[in-house]
C-alpha atoms as a PDB file:
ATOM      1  CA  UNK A   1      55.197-152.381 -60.201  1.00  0.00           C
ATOM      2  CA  UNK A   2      56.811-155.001 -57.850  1.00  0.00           C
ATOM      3  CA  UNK A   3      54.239-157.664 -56.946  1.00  0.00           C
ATOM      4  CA  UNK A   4      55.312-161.244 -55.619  1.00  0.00           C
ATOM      5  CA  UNK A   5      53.348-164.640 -55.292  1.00  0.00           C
ATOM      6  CA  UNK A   6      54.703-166.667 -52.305  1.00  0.00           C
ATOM      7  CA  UNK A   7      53.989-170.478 -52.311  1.00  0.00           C
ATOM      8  CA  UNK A   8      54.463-171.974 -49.120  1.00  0.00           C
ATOM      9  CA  UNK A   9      54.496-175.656 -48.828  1.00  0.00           C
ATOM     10  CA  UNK A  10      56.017-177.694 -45.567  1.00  0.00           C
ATOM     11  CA  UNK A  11      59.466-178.367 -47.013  1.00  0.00           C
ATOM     12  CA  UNK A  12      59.978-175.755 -49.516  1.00  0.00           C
ATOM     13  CA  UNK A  13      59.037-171.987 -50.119  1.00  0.00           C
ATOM     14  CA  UNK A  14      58.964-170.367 -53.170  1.00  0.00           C
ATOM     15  CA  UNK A  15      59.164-166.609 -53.770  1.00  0.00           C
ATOM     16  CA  UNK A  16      58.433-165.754 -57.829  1.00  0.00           C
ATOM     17  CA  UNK A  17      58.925-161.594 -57.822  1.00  0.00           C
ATOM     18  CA  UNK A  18      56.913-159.958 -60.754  1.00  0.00           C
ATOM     19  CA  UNK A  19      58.007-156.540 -62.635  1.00  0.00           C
ATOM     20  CA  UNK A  20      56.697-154.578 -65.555  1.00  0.00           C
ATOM     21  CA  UNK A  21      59.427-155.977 -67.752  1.00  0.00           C
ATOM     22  CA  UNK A  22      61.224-159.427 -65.834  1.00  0.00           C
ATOM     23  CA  UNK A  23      60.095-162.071 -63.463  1.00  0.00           C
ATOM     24  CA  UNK A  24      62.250-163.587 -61.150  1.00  0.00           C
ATOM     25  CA  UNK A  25      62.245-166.592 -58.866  1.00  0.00           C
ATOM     26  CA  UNK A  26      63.946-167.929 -55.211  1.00  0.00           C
ATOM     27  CA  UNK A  27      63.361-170.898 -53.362  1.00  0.00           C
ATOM     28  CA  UNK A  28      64.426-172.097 -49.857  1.00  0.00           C
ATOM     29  CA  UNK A  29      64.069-175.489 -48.106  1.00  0.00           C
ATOM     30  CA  UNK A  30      63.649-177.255 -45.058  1.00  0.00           C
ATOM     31  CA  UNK A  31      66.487-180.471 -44.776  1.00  0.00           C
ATOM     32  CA  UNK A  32      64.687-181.893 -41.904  1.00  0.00           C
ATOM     33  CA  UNK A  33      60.790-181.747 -40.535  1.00  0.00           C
ATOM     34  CA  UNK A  34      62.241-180.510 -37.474  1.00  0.00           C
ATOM     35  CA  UNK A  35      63.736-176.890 -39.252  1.00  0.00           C
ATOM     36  CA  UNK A  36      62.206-174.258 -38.963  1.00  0.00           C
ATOM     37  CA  UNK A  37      61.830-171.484 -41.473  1.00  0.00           C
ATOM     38  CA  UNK A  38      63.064-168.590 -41.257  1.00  0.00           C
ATOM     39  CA  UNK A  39      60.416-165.809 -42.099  1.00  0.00           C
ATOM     40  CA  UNK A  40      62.494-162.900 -41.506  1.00  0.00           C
ATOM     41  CA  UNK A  41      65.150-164.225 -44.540  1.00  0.00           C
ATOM     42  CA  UNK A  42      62.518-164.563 -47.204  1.00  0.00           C
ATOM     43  CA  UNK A  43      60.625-161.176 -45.704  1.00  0.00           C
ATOM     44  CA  UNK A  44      63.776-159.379 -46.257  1.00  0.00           C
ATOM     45  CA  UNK A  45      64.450-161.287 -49.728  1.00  0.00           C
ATOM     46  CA  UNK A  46      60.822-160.088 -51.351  1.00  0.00           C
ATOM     47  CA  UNK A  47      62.613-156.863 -51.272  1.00  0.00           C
ATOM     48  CA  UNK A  48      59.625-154.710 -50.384  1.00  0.00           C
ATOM     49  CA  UNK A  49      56.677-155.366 -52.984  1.00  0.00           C
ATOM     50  CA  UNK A  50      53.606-153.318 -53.540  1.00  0.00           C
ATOM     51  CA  UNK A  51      51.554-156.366 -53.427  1.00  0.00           C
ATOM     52  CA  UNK A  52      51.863-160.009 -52.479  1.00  0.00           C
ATOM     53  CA  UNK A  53      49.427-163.290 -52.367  1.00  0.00           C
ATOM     54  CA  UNK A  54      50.603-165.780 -50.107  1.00  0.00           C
ATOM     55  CA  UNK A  55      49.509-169.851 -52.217  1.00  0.00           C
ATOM     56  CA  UNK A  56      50.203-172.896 -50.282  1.00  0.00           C
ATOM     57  CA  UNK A  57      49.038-175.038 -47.144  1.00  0.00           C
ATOM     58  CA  UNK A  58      46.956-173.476 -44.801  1.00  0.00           C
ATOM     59  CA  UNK A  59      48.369-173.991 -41.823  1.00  0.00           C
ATOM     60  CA  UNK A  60      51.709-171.798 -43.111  1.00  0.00           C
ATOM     61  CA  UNK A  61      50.087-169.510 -44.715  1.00  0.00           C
ATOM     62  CA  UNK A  62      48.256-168.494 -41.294  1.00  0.00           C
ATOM     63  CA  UNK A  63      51.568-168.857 -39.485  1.00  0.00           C
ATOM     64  CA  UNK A  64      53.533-166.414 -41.815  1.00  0.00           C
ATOM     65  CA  UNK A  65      50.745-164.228 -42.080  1.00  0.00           C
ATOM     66  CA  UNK A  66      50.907-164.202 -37.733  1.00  0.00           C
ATOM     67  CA  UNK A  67      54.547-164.028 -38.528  1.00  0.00           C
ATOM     68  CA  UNK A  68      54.093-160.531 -41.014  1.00  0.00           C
ATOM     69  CA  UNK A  69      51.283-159.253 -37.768  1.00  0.00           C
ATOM     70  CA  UNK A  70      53.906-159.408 -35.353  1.00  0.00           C
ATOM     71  CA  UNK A  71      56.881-158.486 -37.580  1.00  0.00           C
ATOM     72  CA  UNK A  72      55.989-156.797 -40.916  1.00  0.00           C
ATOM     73  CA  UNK A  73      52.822-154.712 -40.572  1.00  0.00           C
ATOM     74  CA  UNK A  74      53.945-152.673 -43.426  1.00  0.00           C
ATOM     75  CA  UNK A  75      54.204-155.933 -45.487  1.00  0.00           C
ATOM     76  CA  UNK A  76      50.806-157.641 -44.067  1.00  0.00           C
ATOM     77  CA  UNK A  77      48.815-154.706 -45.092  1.00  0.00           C
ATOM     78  CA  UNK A  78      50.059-155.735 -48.937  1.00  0.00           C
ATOM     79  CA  UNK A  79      48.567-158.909 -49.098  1.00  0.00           C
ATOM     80  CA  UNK A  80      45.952-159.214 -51.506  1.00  0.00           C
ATOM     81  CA  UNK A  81      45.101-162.540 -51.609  1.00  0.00           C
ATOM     82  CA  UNK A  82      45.706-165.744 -49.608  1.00  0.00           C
ATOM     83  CA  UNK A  83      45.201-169.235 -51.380  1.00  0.00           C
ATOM     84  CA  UNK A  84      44.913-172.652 -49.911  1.00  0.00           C
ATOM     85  CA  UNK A  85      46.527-175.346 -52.241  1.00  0.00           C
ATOM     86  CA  UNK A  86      48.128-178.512 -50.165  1.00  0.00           C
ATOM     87  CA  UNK A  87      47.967-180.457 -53.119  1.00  0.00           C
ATOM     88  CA  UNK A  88      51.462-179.240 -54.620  1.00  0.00           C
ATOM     89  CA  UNK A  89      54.965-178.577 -53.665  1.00  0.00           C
ATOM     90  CA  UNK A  90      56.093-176.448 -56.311  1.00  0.00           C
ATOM     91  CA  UNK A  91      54.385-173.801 -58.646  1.00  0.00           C
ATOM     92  CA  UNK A  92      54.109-174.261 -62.322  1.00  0.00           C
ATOM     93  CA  UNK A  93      53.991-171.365 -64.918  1.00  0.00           C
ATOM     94  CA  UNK A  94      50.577-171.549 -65.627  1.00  0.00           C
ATOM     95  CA  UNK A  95      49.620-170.968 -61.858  1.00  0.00           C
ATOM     96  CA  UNK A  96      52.091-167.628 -62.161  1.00  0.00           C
ATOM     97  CA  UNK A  97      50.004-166.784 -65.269  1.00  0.00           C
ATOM     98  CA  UNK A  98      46.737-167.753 -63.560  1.00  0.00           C
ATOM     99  CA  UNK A  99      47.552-165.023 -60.961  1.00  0.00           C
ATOM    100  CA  UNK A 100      49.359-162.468 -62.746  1.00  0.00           C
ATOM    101  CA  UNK A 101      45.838-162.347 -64.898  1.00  0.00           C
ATOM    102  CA  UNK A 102      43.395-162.116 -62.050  1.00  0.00           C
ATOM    103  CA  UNK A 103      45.376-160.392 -59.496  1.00  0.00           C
ATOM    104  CA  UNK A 104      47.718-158.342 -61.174  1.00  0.00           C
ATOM    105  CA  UNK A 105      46.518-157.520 -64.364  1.00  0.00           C
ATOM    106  CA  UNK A 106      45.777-153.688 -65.298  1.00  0.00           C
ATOM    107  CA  UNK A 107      48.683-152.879 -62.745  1.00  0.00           C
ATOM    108  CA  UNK A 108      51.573-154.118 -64.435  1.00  0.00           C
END
């Protein structure tokens, strides 16, 4: 099993990659407002996962999942969830437990 929980915020992404036996996590940032990310990077970087949720502001969430429409189809079709949170900027271990429990549990 390969799953992966993407938390997008404005300045920072955050890619934490589940397995059976290891977790692992990579992050990317924006210097400036004015940057732009870079959506086919992290696509390529989540290394083709069975299942994804996207966590984070709206507004990116809807823009990378446009991005995955136009881009990705094989990788859109794998989301399983999509979660608004504006709130924070990073993800903390108990939101990666949180999810790996509802979302991913039984499959790992």
């Amino acid at each position: 099993m390969n799953a992966c929980i993407l938390y997008l915020h404005n300045k920072r992404i955050e890619m934490i990659k589940l397995e059976s036996d290891h977790m692992e996590s990579k992050s990317w940032e924006k210097l400036k407002d004015t940057d732009t990310w870079d959506f086919a990077e992290i696509t390529k970087t989540l290394d083709s996962p069975s299942e994804v949720i996207l966590v984070g502001e709206s507004g990116l969430n809807t823009e990378y999942r446009r991005w995955l429409a136009n881009h990705d189809r094989v990788l859109a079709k794998k989301l399983i969830a999509v979660i608004g949170n504006a709130i924070e900027t990073k993800i903390n271990p108990s939101q990666v437990s949180h999810f790996k429990e509802k979302y991913f549990r039984g499959r790992m």
